[in-house]
C-alpha atoms as a PDB file:
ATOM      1  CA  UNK A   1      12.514   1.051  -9.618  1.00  0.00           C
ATOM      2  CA  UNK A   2      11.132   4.305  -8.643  1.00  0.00           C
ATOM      3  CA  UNK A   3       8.401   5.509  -9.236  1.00  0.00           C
ATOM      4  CA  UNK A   4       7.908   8.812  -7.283  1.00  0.00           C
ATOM      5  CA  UNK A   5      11.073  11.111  -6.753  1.00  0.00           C
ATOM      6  CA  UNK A   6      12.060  12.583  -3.062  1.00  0.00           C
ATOM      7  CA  UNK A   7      14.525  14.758  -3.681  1.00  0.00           C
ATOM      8  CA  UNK A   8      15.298  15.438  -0.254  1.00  0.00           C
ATOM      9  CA  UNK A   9      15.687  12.339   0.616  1.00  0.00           C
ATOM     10  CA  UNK A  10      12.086  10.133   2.893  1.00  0.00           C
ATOM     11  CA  UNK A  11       9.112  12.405   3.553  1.00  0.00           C
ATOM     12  CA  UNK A  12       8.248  12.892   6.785  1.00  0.00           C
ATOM     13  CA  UNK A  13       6.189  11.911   9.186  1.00  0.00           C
ATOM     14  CA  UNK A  14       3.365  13.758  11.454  1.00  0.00           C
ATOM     15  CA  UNK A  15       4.517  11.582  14.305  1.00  0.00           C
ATOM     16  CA  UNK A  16       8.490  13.751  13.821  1.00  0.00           C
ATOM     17  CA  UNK A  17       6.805  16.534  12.683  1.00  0.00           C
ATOM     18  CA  UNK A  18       4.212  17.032  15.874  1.00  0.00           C
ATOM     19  CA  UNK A  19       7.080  15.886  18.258  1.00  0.00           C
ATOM     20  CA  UNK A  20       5.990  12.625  19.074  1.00  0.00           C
ATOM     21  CA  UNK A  21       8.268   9.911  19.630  1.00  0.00           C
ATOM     22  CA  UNK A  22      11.922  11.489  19.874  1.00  0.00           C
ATOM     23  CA  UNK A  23      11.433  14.818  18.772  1.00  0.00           C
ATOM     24  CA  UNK A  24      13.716  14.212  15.969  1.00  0.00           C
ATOM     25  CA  UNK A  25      12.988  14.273  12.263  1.00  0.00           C
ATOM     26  CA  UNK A  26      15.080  11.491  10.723  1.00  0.00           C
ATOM     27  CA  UNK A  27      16.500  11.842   7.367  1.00  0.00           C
ATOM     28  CA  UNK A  28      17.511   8.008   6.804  1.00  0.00           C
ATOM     29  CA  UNK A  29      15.998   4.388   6.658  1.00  0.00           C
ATOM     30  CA  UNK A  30      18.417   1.720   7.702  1.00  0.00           C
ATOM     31  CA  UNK A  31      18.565  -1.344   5.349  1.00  0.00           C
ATOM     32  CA  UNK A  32      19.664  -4.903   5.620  1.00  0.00           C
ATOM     33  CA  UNK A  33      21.501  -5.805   1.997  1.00  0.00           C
ATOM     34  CA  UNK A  34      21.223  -9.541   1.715  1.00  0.00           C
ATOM     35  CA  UNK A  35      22.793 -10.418  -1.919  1.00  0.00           C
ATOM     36  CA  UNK A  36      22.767  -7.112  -3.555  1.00  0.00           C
ATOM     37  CA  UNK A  37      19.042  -6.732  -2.658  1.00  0.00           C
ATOM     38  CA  UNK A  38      17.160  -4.957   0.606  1.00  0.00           C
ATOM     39  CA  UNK A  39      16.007  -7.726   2.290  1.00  0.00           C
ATOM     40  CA  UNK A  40      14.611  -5.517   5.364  1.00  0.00           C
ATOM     41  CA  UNK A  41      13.801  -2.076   5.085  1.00  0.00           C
ATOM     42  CA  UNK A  42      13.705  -0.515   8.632  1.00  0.00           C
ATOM     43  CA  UNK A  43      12.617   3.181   9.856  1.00  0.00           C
ATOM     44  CA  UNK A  44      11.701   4.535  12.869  1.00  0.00           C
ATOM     45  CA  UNK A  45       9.581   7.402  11.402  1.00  0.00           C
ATOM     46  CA  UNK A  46       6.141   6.033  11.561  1.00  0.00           C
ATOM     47  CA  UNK A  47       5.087   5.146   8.034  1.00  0.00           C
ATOM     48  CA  UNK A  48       2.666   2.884   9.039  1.00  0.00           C
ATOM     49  CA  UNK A  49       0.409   5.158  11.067  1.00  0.00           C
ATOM     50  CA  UNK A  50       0.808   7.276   7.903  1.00  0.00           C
ATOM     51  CA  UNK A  51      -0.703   5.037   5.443  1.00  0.00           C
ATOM     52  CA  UNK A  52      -3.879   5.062   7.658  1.00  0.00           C
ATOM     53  CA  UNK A  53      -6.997   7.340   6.727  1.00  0.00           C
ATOM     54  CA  UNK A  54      -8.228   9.410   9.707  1.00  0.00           C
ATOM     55  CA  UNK A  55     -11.684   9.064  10.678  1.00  0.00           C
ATOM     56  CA  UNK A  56     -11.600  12.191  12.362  1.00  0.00           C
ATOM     57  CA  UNK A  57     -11.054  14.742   9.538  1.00  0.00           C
ATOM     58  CA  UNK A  58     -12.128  11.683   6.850  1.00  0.00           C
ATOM     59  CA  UNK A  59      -8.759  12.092   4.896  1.00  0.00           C
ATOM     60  CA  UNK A  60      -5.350  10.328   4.612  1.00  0.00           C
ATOM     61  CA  UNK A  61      -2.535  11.856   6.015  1.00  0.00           C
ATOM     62  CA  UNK A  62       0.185  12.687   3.802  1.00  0.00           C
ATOM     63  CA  UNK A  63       0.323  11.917   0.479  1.00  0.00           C
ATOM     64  CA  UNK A  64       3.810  11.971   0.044  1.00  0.00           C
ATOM     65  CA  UNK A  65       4.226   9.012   2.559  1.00  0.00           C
ATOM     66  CA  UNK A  66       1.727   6.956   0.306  1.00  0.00           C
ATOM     67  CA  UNK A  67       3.640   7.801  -3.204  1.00  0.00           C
ATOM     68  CA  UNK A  68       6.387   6.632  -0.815  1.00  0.00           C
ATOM     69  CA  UNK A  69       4.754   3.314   0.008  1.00  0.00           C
ATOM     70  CA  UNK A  70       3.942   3.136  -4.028  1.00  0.00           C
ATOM     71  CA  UNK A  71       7.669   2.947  -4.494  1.00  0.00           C
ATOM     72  CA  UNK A  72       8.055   0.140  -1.570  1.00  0.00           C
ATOM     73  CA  UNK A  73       6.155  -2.089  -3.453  1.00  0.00           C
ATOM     74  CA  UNK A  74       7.483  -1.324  -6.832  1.00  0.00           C
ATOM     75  CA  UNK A  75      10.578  -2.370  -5.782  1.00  0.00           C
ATOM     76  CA  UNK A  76       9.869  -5.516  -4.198  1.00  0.00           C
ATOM     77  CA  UNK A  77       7.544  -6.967  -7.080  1.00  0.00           C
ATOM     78  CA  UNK A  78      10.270  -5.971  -9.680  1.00  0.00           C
ATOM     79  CA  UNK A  79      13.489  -6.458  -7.812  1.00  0.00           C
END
Protein backbone atom coordinates (compact mmCIF):
# COMPACT_ATOMS: atom_id res chain seq x y z
CA UNK A 1 0.00 0.00 0.00
CA UNK A 2 1.20 3.41 -0.60
CA UNK A 3 0.16 6.06 0.49
CA UNK A 4 2.53 8.96 -0.47
CA UNK A 5 4.31 8.78 -3.99
CA UNK A 6 8.35 9.34 -4.38
CA UNK A 7 8.84 9.49 -7.69
CA UNK A 8 12.41 9.57 -7.54
CA UNK A 9 12.72 6.92 -5.69
CA UNK A 10 13.50 7.48 -0.99
CA UNK A 11 13.79 11.13 0.06
CA UNK A 12 16.71 12.08 1.46
CA UNK A 13 18.25 12.63 4.34
CA UNK A 14 20.02 15.87 6.06
CA UNK A 15 22.59 13.48 7.44
CA UNK A 16 23.60 12.68 3.07
CA UNK A 17 22.63 15.89 2.28
CA UNK A 18 25.06 17.94 4.93
CA UNK A 19 27.84 15.27 4.29
CA UNK A 20 27.68 13.42 7.30
CA UNK A 21 28.27 9.89 7.42
CA UNK A 22 29.77 8.83 3.88
CA UNK A 23 29.25 11.72 1.90
CA UNK A 24 27.08 9.79 -0.33
CA UNK A 25 23.40 10.25 -1.05
CA UNK A 26 21.95 6.75 -1.44
CA UNK A 27 19.22 6.10 -3.79
CA UNK A 28 18.19 2.47 -2.43
CA UNK A 29 16.95 0.60 0.78
CA UNK A 30 18.04 -2.99 0.94
CA UNK A 31 15.25 -5.49 1.88
CA UNK A 32 15.10 -8.95 3.28
CA UNK A 33 11.98 -10.85 1.28
CA UNK A 34 10.90 -13.59 3.61
CA UNK A 35 7.70 -15.29 1.79
CA UNK A 36 6.80 -12.72 -0.69
CA UNK A 37 6.75 -10.08 2.11
CA UNK A 38 9.69 -7.48 3.51
CA UNK A 39 10.44 -8.90 6.55
CA UNK A 40 13.41 -6.27 7.27
CA UNK A 41 13.61 -3.08 5.73
CA UNK A 42 17.25 -1.77 6.03
CA UNK A 43 18.85 1.81 5.03
CA UNK A 44 21.72 3.47 5.88
CA UNK A 45 20.34 7.02 5.26
CA UNK A 46 19.32 8.11 8.65
CA UNK A 47 15.54 8.04 8.79
CA UNK A 48 15.41 7.80 12.25
CA UNK A 49 17.19 11.01 13.22
CA UNK A 50 14.72 12.38 10.63
CA UNK A 51 11.56 11.55 12.26
CA UNK A 52 12.82 13.58 15.31
CA UNK A 53 11.58 17.30 15.94
CA UNK A 54 14.48 19.72 16.58
CA UNK A 55 14.42 21.63 19.65
CA UNK A 56 16.65 24.03 18.28
CA UNK A 57 14.63 25.64 15.43
CA UNK A 58 11.21 23.90 17.16
CA UNK A 59 10.32 22.09 13.80
CA UNK A 60 10.60 18.58 12.26
CA UNK A 61 12.96 18.02 9.74
CA UNK A 62 11.75 16.94 6.52
CA UNK A 63 8.49 16.22 5.79
CA UNK A 64 9.00 14.07 3.06
CA UNK A 65 10.91 11.53 5.34
CA UNK A 66 7.72 11.47 7.66
CA UNK A 67 5.07 10.89 4.60
CA UNK A 68 7.81 8.28 4.06
CA UNK A 69 7.51 6.73 7.50
CA UNK A 70 3.45 7.06 6.88
CA UNK A 71 3.95 4.57 4.11
CA UNK A 72 6.26 2.17 6.45
CA UNK A 73 3.54 1.60 8.55
CA UNK A 74 0.85 1.33 6.02
CA UNK A 75 2.44 -1.41 4.71
CA UNK A 76 3.14 -3.40 7.62
CA UNK A 77 -0.48 -3.11 9.25
CA UNK A 78 -2.03 -4.07 5.80
CA UNK A 79 0.48 -6.44 4.34
Amino acid sequence: TIFFEFDDGPPTTSQELNGWGDDLVHDYLKAIVIDGRIGVLYSNKDYGCEWDYDFRNKRWYKIDNTRFAVNIVLYALTS
